[in-house]
Protein backbone atom coordinates (compact mmCIF):
# COMPACT_ATOMS: atom_id res chain seq x y z
CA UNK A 1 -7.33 -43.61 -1.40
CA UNK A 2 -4.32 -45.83 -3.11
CA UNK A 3 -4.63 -42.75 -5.66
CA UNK A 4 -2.75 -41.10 -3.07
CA UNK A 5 0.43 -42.54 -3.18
CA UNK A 6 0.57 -43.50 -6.89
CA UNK A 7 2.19 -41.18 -9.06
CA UNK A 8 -0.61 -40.39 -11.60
CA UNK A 9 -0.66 -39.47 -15.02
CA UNK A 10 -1.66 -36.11 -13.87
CA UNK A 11 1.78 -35.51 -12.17
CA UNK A 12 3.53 -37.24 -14.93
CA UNK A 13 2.23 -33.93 -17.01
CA UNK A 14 3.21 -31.80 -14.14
CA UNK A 15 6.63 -32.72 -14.76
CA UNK A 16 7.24 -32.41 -18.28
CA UNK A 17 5.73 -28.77 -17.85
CA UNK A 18 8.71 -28.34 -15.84
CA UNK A 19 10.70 -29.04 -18.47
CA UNK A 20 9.61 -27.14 -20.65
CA UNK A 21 9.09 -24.16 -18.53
CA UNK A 22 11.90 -24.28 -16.31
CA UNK A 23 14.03 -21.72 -18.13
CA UNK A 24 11.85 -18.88 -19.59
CA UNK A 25 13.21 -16.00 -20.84
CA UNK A 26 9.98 -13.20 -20.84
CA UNK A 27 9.75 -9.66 -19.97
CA UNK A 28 9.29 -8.67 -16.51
CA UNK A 29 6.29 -7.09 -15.79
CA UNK A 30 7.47 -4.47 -13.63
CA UNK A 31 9.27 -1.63 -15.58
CA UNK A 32 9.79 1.11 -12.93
CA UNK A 33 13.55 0.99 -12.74
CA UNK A 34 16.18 1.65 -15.59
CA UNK A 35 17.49 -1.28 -17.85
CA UNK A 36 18.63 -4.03 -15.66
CA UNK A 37 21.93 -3.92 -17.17
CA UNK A 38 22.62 -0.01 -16.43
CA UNK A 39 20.91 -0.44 -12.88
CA UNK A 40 23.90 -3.58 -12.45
CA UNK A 41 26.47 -2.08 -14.04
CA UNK A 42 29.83 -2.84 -12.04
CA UNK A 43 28.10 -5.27 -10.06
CA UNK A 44 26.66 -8.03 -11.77
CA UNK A 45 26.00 -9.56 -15.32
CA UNK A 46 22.21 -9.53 -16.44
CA UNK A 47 21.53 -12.54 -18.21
CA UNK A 48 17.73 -12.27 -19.34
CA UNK A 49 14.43 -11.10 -17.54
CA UNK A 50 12.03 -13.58 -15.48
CA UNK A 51 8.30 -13.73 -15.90
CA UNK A 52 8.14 -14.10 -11.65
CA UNK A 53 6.02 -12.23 -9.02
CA UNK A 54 3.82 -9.17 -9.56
CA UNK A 55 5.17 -5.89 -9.33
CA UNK A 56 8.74 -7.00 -8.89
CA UNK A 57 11.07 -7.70 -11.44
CA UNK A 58 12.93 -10.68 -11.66
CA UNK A 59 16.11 -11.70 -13.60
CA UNK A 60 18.82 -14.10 -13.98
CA UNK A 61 22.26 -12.71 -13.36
CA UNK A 62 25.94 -13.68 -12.18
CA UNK A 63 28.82 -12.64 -10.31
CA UNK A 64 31.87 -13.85 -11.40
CA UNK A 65 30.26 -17.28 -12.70
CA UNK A 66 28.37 -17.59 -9.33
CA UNK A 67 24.63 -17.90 -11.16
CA UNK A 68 22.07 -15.91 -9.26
CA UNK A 69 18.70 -14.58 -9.06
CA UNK A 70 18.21 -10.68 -9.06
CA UNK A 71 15.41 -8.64 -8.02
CA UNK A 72 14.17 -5.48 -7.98
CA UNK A 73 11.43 -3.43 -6.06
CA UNK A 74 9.32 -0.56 -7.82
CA UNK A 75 10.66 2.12 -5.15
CA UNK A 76 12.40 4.84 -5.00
CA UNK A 77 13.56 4.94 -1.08
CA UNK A 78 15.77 8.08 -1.52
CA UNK A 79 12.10 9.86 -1.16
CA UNK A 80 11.59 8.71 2.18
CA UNK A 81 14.14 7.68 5.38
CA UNK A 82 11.27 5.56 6.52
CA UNK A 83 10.87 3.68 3.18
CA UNK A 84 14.76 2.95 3.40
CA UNK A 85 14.93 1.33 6.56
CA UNK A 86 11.85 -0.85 6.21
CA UNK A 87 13.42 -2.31 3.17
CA UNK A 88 16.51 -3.10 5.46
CA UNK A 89 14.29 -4.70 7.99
CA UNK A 90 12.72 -6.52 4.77
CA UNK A 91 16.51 -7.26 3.59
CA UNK A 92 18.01 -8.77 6.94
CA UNK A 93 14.55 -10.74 7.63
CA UNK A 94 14.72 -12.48 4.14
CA UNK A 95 18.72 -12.89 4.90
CA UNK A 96 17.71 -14.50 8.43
CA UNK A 97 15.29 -17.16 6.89
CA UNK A 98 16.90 -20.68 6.59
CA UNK A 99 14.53 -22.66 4.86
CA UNK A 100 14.68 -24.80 1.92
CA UNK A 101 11.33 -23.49 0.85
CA UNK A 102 12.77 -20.10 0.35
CA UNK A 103 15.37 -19.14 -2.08
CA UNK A 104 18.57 -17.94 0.28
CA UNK A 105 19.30 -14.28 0.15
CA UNK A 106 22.69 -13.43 -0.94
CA UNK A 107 23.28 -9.82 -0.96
CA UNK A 108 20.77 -6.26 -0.93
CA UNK A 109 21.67 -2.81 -1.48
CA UNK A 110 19.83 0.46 -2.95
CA UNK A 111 21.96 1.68 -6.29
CA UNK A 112 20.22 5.31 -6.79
CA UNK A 113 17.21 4.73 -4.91
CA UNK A 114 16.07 1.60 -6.48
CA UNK A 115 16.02 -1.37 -3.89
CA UNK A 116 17.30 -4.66 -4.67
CA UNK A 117 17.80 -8.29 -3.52
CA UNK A 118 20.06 -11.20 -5.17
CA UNK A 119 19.18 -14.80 -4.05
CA UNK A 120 20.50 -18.01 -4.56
CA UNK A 121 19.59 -19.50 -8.20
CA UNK A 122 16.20 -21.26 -8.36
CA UNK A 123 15.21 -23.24 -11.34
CA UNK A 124 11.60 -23.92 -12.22
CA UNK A 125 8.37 -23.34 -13.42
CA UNK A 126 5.52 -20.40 -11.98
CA UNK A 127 2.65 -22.74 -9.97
CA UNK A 128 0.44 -20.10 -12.22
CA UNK A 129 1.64 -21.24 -15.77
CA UNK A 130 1.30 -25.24 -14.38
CA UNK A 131 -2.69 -24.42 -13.34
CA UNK A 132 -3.11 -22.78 -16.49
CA UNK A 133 -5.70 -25.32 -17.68
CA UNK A 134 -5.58 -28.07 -15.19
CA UNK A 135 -5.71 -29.22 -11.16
CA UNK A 136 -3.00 -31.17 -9.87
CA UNK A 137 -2.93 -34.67 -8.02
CA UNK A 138 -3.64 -34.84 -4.42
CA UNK A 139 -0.43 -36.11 -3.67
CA UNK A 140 0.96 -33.02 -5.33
CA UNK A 141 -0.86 -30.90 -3.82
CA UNK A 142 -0.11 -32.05 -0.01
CA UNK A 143 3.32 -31.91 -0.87
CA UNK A 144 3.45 -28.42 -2.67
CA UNK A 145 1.30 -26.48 0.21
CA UNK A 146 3.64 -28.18 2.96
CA UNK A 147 6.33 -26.41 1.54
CA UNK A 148 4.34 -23.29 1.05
CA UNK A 149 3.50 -23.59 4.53
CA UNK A 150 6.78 -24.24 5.73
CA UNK A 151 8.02 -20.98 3.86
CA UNK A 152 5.37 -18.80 5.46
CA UNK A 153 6.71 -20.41 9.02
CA UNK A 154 10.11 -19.35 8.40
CA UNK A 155 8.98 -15.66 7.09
CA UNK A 156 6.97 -15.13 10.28
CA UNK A 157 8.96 -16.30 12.24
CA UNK A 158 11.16 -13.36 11.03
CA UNK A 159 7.96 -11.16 11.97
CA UNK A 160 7.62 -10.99 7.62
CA UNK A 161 4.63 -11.53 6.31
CA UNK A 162 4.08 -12.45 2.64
CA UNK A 163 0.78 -10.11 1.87
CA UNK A 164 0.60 -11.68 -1.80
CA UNK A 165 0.73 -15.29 -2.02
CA UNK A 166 -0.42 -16.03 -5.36
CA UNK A 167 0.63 -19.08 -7.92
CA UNK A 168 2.39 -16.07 -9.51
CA UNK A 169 4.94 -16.25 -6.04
CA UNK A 170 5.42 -20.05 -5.88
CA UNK A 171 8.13 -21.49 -7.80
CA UNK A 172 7.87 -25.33 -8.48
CA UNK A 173 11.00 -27.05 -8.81
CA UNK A 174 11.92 -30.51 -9.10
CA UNK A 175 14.55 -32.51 -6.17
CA UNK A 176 16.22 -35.27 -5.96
CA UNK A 177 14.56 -37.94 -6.74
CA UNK A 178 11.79 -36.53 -8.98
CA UNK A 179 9.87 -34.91 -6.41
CA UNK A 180 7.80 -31.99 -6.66
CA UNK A 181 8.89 -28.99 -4.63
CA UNK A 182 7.79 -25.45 -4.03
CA UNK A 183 10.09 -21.99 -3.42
CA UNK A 184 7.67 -18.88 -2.44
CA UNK A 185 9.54 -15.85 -3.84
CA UNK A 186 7.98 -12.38 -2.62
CA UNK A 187 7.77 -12.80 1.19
CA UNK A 188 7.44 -9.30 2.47
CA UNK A 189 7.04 -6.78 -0.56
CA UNK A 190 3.36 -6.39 -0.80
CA UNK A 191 3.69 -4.89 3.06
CA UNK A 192 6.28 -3.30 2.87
CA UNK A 193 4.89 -1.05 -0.91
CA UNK A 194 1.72 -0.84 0.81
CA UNK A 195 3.30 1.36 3.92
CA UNK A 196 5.56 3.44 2.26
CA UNK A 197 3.33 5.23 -0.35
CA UNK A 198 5.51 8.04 -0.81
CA UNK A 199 8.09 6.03 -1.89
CA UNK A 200 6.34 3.69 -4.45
CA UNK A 201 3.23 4.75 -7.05
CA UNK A 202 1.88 0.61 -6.43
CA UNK A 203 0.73 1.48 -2.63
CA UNK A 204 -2.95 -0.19 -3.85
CA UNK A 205 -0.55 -3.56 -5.23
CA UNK A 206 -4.13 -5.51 -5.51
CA UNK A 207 -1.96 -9.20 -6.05
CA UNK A 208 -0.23 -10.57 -8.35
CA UNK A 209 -1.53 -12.73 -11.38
CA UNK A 210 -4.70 -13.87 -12.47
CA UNK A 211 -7.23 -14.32 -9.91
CA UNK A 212 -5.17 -12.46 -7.29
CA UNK A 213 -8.29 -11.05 -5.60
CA UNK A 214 -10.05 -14.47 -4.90
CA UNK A 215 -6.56 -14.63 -2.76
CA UNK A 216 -6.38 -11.65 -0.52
CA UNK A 217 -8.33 -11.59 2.93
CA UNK A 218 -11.38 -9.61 3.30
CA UNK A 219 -9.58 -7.43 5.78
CA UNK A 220 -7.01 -6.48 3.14
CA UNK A 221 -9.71 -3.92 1.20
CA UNK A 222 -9.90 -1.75 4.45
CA UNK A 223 -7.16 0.34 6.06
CA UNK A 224 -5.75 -3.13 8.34
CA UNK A 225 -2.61 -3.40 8.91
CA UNK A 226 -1.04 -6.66 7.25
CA UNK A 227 -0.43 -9.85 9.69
CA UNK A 228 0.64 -13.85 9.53
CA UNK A 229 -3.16 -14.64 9.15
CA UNK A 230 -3.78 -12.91 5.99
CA UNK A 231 -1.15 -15.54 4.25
CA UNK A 232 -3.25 -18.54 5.81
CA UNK A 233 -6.02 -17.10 4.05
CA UNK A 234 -3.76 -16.95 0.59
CA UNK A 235 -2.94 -20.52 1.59
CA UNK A 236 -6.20 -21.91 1.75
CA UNK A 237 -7.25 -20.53 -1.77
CA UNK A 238 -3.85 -22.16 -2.91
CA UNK A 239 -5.16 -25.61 -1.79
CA UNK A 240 -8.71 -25.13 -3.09
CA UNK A 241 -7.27 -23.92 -7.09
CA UNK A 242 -4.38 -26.71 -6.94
CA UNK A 243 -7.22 -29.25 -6.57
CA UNK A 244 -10.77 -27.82 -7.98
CA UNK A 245 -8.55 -25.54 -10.52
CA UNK A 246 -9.64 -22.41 -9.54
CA UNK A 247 -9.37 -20.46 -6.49
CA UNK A 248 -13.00 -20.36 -4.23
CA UNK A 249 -15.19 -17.67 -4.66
CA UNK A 250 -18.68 -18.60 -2.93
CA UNK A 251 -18.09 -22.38 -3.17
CA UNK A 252 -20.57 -24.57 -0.76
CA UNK A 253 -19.91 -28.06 -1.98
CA UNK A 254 -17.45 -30.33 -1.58
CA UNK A 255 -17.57 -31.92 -5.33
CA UNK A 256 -13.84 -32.20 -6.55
CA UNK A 257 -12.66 -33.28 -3.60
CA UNK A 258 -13.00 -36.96 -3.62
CA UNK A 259 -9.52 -38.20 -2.73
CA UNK A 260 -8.76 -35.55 0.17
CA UNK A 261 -12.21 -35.79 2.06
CA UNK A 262 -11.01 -33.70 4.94
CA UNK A 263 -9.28 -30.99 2.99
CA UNK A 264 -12.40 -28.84 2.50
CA UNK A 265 -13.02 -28.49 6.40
CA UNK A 266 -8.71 -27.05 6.06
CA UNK A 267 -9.27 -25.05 3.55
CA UNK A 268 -13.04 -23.57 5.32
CA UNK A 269 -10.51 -22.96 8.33
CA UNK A 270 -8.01 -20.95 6.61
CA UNK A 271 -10.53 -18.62 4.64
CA UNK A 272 -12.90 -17.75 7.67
CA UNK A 273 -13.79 -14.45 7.16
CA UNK A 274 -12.71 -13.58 11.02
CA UNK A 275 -8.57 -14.20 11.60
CA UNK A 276 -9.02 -15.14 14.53
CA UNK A 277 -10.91 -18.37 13.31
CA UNK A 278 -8.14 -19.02 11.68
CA UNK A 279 -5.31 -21.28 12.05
CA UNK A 280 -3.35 -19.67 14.67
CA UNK A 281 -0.19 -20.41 12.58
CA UNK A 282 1.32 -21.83 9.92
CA UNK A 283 2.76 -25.02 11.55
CA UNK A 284 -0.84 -25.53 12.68
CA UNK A 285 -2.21 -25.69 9.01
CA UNK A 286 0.51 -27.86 7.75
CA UNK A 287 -0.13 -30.05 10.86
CA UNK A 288 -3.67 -30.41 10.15
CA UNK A 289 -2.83 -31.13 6.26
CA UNK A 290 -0.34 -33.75 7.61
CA UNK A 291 -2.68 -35.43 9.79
CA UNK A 292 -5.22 -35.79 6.52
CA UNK A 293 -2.11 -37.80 5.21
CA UNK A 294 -2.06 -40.05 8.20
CA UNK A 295 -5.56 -40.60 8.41
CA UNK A 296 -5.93 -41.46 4.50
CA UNK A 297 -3.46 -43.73 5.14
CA UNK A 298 -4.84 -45.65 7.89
CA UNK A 299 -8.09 -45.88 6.19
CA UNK A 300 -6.70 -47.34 3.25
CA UNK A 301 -5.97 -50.91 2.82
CA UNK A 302 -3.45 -50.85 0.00
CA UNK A 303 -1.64 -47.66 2.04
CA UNK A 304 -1.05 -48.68 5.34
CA UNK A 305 2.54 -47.18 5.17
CA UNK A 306 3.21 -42.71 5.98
CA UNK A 307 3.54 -41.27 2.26
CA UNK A 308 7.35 -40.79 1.64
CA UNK A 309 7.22 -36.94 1.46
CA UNK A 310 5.88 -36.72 5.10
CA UNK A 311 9.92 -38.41 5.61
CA UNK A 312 10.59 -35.06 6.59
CA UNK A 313 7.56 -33.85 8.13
CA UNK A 314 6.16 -33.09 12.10
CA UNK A 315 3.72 -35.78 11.53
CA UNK A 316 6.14 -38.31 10.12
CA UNK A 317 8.16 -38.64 13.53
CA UNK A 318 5.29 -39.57 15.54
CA UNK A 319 5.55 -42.99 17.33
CA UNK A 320 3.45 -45.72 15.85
CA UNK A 321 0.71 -46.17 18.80
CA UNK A 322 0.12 -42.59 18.59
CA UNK A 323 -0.90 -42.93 14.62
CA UNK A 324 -3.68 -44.93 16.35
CA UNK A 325 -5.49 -41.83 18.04
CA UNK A 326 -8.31 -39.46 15.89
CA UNK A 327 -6.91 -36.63 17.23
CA UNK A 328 -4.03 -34.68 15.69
CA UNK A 329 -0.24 -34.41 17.39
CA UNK A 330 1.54 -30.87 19.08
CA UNK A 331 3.59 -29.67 17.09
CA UNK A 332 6.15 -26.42 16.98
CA UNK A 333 4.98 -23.50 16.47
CA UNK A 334 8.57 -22.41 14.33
CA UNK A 335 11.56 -24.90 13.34
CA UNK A 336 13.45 -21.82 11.94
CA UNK A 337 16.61 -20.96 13.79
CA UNK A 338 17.83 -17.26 13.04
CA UNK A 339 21.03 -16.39 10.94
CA UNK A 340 22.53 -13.63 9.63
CA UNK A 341 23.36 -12.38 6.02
CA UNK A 342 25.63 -14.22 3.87
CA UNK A 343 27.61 -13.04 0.68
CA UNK A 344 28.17 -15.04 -2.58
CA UNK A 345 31.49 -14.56 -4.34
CA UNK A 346 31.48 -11.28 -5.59
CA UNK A 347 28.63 -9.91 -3.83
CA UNK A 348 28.34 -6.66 -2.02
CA UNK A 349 26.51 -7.03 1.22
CA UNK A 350 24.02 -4.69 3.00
CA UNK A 351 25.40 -1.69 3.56
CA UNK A 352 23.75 -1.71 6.95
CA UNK A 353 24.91 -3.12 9.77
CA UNK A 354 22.88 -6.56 10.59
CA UNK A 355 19.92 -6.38 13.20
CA UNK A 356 20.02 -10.18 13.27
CA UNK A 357 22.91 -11.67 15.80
CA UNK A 358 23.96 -15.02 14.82
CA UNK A 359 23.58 -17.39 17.55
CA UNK A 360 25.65 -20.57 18.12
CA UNK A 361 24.49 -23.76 17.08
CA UNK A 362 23.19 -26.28 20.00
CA UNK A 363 26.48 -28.57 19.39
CA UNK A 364 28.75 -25.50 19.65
CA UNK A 365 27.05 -24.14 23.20
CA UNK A 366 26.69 -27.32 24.35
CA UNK A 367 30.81 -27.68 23.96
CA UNK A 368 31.42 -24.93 25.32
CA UNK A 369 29.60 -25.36 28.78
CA UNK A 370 31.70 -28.57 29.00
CA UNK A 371 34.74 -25.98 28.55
CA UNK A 372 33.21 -23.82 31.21
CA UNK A 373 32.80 -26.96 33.72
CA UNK A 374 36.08 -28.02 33.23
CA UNK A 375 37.77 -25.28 33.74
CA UNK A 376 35.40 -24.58 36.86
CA UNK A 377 36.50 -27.94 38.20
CA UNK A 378 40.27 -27.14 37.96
CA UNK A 379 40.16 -23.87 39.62
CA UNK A 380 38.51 -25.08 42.28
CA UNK A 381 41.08 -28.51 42.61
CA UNK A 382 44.04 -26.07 42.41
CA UNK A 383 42.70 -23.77 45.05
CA UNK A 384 41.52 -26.32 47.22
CA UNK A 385 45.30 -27.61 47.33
CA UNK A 386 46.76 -24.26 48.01
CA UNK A 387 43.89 -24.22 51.07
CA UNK A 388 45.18 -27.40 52.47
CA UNK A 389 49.03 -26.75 51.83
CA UNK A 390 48.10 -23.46 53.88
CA UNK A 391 46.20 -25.41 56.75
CA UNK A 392 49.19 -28.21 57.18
CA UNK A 393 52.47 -26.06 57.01
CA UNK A 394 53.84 -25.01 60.46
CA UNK A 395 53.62 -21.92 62.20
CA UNK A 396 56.67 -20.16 61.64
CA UNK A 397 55.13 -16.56 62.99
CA UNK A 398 55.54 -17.83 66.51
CA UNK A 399 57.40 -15.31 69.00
CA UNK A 400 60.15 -16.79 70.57
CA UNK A 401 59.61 -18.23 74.68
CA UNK A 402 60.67 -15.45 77.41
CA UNK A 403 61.33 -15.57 81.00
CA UNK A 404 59.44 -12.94 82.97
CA UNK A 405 62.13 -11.55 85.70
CA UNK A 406 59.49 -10.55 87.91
CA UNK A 407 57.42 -13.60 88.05
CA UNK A 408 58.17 -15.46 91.59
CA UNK A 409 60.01 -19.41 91.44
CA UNK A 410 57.11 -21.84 91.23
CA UNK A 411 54.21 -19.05 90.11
């Protein structure tokens, strides 16, 4: 297992394909909106065409020298009311999500019927183009689907689900330090075309990519309605083609996965043909790929110590004598507070008003109930003195003493 924790060759390769990748300049696929520089005129400057996502088209912009990431969705929403304000329950959602794993929405709108998003600039390479020809390293892998996983948990806990997570949607960047990280663009689109035919000719959207199908749920090619478990299914195809280098299609062995033993039995989970035999959630898959971590490490006498990208992790806090047990730890079902909608310089924002309240942080409500308690404390000291001051002053109401004249001497 010490291949776990040594940064192979393989990843080495991983991250010069970032560098040469991490920039590309390609046509966008989708094509069912007017030039990207007419749809933005006025609003922002188009600075070349991403080969990202599916149907959606991707490209790098600015707004007064604040870089950006625009996108736009193949529908026209002036055809339909309903098709409108799903893509404002889409917009506010994806402007809710705070999570690292998902590039930060900045501003949405609808310019003549065409729907759009900006998002905070990403840099990096499509998970697709780095699985062109080869698997990755287990270590790479762990990390990567974490952060896929983490990204799904903050979209449903938004009540968004991602209905097309591909390698086409996942974004591989590079953070400090070297590491390998993943942003899932996408989160919500497939859905959201999919209910609102009369509002977009890619209603049948069968994924994005090569091998898209191997990715979508079984219940996906009936009339179901999408839901959270249909991405766990995505997911577990994701961890099967980032190791074995192809997604599973009828696949009964195990060969391949030498240096994550227990990540077949995962991946099995996710991709049960019934949802609810499933992972109930995504914190519960990244918990169970976590705990594969901790057990590989325990096994291995080289690698006694918690990999450093679990630092961060549910599984990573866990006391010592609990790493001792076979079983795996509780965890959260959602660490993904909600927010609200911000703007970038220049940006327009929704023109909608925001279904998401901001709440306070726990810091700023824990203040002010000390506020509240102190100012409890004083009313109560200042009316308990004007109480007492009340008790001890004398009676001045008193009606003076008078002699009856009819009352007898000594009565």
């Amino acid at each position: 297992m010490a291949k776990f924790f040594r940064r192979t060759a393989e990843e080495s390769r991983v991250h010069e394909s970032l560098e040469l990748f991490s920039d590309p300049m390609f046509p966008s696929p989708g094509g069912a909106h007017p030039p990207p520089e007419e749809l933005f005129a006025g609003r922002y400057a188009v600075d070349g065409a991403l080969p990202w996502g599916g149907l959606v088209s991707y490209y790098r912009g600015s707004s007064e020298g604040t870089p950006l990431i625009l996108s736009v969705l193949p529908m026209d929403v002036s055809q339909s009311t309903r098709a409108e304000a799903a893509f404002s329950h889409l917009a506010h959602g994806l402007g809710s999500i705070r999570s690292r794993s998902v590039p930060r929405v900045l501003d949405a709108g609808v310019i003549e019927g065409v729907p759009y998003l900006a998002f905070q600039d990403t840099r990096g390479t499509l998970l697709s183009d780095i699985l062109r020809d080869r698997p990755l390293s287990s270590l790479a892998v762990l990390r990567l689907a974490t952060h896929v996983l983490d990204a799904l948990d903050a979209g449903h806990a938004q009540a968004l689900v991602h209905g097309d997570l591909t390698p086409q949607n996942i974004i591989v960047t590079r953070e400090r330090g070297g590491k390998l990280g993943a942003r899932v663009i996408g989160i919500g689109v497939a859905p959201l075309l999919r209910a609102n035919p009369e509002a977009s000719a890619h209603a049948a959207h069968t994924g994005s990519g090569k091998h898209s199908v191997a990715y979508m749920a079984p219940e996906l090619f009936g009339a179901e309605a999408f839901d959270a478990s249909v991405d766990l299914y995505s997911a577990g195809a994701l961890l099967h083609h980032m190791v074995i280098g192809s997604p599973p299609v009828g696949w009964e062995t195990d060969e391949g996965f030498d240096d994550v033993p227990g990540l077949p039995d995962v991946v099995r989970r996710a991709m049960a043909r019934r949802p609810q035999n499933r992972y109930p959630d995504a914190a519960s898959m990244r918990a169970a790929l976590e705990w594969i971590e901790v057990e590989s490490a325990k096994q291995s006498p080289h690698t006694q110590d918690i990999a450093p990208w679990m630092e961060t992790s549910h599984v990573g806090s866990i006391p010592v004598a609990a790493l001792a047990s076979n079983l795996p730890p509780p965890h959260a079902s959602s660490s993904h507070p909600a927010g609200k909608i911000l703007s970038t310089s220049g940006a327009r924002p929704i023109p909608i008003e925001p279904i998401v309240i901001e709440e306070l942080d726990p810091e700023t409500r824990r203040r002010w109930r000390q506020i509240a308690l102190l100012l409890i404390l004083l009313g109560t000291l200042v009316f308990s003195g004007y109480w007492w001051k009340a008790q001890t002053a004398p009676n001045e109401t008193t009606l003076p003493f008078r002699l009856d004249p009819n009352a007898q001497h000594g009565d």
